[in-house]
N, C-alpha and C. Protein backbone atom coordinates (compact mmCIF):
# COMPACT_ATOMS: atom_id res chain seq x y z
N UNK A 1 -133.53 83.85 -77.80
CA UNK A 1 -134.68 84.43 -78.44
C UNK A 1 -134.53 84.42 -79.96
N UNK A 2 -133.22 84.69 -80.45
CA UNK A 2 -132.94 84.50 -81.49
C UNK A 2 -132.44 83.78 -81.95
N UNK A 3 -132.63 82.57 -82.09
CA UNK A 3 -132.04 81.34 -82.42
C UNK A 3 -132.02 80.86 -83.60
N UNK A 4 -133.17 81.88 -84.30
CA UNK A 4 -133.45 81.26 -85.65
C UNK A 4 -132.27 81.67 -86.56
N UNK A 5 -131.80 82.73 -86.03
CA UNK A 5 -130.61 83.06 -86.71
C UNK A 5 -129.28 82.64 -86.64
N UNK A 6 -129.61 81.98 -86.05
CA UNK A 6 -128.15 81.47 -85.42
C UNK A 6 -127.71 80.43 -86.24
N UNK A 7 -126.62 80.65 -86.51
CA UNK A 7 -125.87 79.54 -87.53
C UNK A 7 -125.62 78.12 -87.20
N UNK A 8 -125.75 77.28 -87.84
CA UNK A 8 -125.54 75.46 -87.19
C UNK A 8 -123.73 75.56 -87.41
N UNK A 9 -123.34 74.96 -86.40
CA UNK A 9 -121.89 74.46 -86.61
C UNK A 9 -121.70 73.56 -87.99
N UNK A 10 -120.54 73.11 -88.36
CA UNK A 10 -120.44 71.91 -89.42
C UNK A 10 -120.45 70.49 -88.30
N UNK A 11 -120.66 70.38 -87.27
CA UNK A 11 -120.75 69.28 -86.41
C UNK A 11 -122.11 69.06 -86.28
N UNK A 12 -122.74 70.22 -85.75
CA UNK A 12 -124.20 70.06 -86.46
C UNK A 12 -124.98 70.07 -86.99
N UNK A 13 -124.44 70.13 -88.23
CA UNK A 13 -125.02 69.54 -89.68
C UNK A 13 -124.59 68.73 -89.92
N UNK A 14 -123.72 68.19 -89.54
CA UNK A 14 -123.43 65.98 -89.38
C UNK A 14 -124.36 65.38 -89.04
N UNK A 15 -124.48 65.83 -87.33
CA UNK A 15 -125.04 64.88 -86.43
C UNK A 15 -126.37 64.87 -87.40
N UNK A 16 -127.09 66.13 -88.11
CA UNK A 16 -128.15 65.90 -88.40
C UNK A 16 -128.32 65.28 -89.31
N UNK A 17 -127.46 65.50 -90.27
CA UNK A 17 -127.31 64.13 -91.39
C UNK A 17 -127.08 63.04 -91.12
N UNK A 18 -126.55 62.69 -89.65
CA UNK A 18 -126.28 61.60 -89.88
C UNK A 18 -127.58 60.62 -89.02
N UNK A 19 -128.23 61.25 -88.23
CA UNK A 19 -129.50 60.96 -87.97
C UNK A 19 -130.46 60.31 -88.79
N UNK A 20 -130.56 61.98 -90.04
CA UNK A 20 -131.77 61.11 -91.44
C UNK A 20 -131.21 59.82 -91.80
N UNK A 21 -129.67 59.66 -92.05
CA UNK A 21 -129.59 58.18 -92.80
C UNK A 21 -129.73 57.07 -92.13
N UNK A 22 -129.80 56.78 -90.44
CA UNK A 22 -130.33 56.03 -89.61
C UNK A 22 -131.57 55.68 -89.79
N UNK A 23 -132.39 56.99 -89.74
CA UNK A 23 -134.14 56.89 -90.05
C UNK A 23 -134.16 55.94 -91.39
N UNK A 24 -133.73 56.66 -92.16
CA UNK A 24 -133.82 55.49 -93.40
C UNK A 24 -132.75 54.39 -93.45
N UNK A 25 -132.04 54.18 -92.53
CA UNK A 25 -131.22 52.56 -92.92
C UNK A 25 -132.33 52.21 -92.34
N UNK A 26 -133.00 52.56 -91.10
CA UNK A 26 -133.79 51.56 -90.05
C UNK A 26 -135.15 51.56 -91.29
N UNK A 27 -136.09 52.43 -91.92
CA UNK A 27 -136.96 52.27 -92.53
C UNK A 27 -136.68 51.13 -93.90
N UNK A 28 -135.65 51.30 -94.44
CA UNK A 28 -135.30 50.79 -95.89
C UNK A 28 -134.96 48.88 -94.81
N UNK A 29 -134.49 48.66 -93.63
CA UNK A 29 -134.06 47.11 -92.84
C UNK A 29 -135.30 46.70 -93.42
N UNK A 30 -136.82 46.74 -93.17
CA UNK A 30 -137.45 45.81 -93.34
C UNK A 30 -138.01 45.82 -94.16
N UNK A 31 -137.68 46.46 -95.35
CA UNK A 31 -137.83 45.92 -96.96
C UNK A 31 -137.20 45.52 -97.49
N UNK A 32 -135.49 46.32 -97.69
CA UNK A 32 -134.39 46.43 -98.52
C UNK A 32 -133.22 46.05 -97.59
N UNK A 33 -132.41 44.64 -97.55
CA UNK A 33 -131.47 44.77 -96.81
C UNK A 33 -130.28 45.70 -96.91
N UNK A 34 -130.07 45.47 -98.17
CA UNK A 34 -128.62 45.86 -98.78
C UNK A 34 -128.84 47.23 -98.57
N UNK A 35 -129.84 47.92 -99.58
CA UNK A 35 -129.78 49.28 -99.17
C UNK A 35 -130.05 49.63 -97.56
N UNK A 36 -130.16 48.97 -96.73
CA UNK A 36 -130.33 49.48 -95.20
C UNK A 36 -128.99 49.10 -94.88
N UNK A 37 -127.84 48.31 -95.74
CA UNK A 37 -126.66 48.40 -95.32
C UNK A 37 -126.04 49.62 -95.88
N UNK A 38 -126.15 49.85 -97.18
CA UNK A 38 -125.44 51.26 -97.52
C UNK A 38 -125.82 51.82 -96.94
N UNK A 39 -127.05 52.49 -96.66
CA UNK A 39 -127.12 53.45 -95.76
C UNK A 39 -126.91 53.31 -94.02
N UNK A 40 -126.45 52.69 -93.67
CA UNK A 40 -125.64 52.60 -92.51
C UNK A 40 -124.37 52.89 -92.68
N UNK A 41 -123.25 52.27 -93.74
CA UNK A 41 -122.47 52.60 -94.06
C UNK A 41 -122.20 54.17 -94.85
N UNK A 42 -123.16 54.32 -95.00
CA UNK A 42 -123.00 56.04 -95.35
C UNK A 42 -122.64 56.95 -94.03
N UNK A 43 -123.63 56.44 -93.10
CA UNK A 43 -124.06 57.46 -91.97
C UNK A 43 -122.68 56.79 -91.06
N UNK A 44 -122.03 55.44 -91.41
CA UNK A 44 -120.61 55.62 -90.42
C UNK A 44 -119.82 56.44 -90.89
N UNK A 45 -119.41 56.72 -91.83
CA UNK A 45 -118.48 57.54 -92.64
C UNK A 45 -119.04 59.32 -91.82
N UNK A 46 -120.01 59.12 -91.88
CA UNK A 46 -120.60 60.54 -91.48
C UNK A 46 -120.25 60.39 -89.96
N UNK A 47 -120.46 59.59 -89.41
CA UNK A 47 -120.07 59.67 -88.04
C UNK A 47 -118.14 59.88 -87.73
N UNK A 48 -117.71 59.26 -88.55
CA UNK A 48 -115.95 59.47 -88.57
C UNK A 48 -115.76 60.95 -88.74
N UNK A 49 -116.22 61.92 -89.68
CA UNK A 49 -116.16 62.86 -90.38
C UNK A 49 -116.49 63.99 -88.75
N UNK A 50 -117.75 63.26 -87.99
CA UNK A 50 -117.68 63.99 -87.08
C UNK A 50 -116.72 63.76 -86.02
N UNK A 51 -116.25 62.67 -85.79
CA UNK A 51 -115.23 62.02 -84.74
C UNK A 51 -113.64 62.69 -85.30
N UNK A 52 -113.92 63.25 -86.08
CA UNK A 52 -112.46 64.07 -87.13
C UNK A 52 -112.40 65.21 -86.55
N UNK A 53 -113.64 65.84 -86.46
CA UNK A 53 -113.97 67.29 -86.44
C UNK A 53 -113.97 67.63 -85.08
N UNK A 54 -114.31 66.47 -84.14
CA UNK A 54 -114.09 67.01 -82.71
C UNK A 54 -112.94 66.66 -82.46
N UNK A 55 -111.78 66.07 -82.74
CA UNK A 55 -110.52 65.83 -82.32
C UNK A 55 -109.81 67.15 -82.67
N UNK A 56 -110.36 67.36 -84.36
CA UNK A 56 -108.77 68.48 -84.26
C UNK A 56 -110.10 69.70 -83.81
N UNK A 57 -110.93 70.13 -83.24
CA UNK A 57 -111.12 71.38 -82.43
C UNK A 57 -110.32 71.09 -81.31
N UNK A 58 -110.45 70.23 -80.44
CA UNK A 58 -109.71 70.17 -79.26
C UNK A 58 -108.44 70.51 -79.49
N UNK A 59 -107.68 70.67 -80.41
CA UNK A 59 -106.49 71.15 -80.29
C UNK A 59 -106.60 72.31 -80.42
C-alpha cells in the first residue's frame, strides 16, 4: 500500500538506468551510429556494476 515510500535498492537504480540508455542506444541506432555505440557501451558497464553487486550480496 505503501510503496511510494519505499526505498529503491542500488540494484534498482541500475537496472533502471540501465534500461534508459538502451531506449536511447536503440533511438540514437537509426540516426547516430557511434553515439548508439557509446551508449550501449555505457549501459554495459552499468550492467557489470550490477553483475558486481549481485555477486558480493550473495556472500
Amino acid at each position: 500500500m505503501f510503496s511510494i515510500f519505499k526505498k529503491k535498492s542500488p540494484i534498482d537504480k541500475l537496472y533502471k538506468q540501465y534500461e534508459k540508455l538502451m531506449k536511447e542506444a536503440h533511438a540514437l541506432s537509426t540516426v547516430d551510429r557511434k553515439a548508439s555505440d557509446l551508449k550501449h557501451a555505457e549501459a554495459a558497464k552499468v550492467m557489470t556494476e550490477i553483475d558486481l553487486l549481485k555477486n558480493t550480496t550473495k556472500l
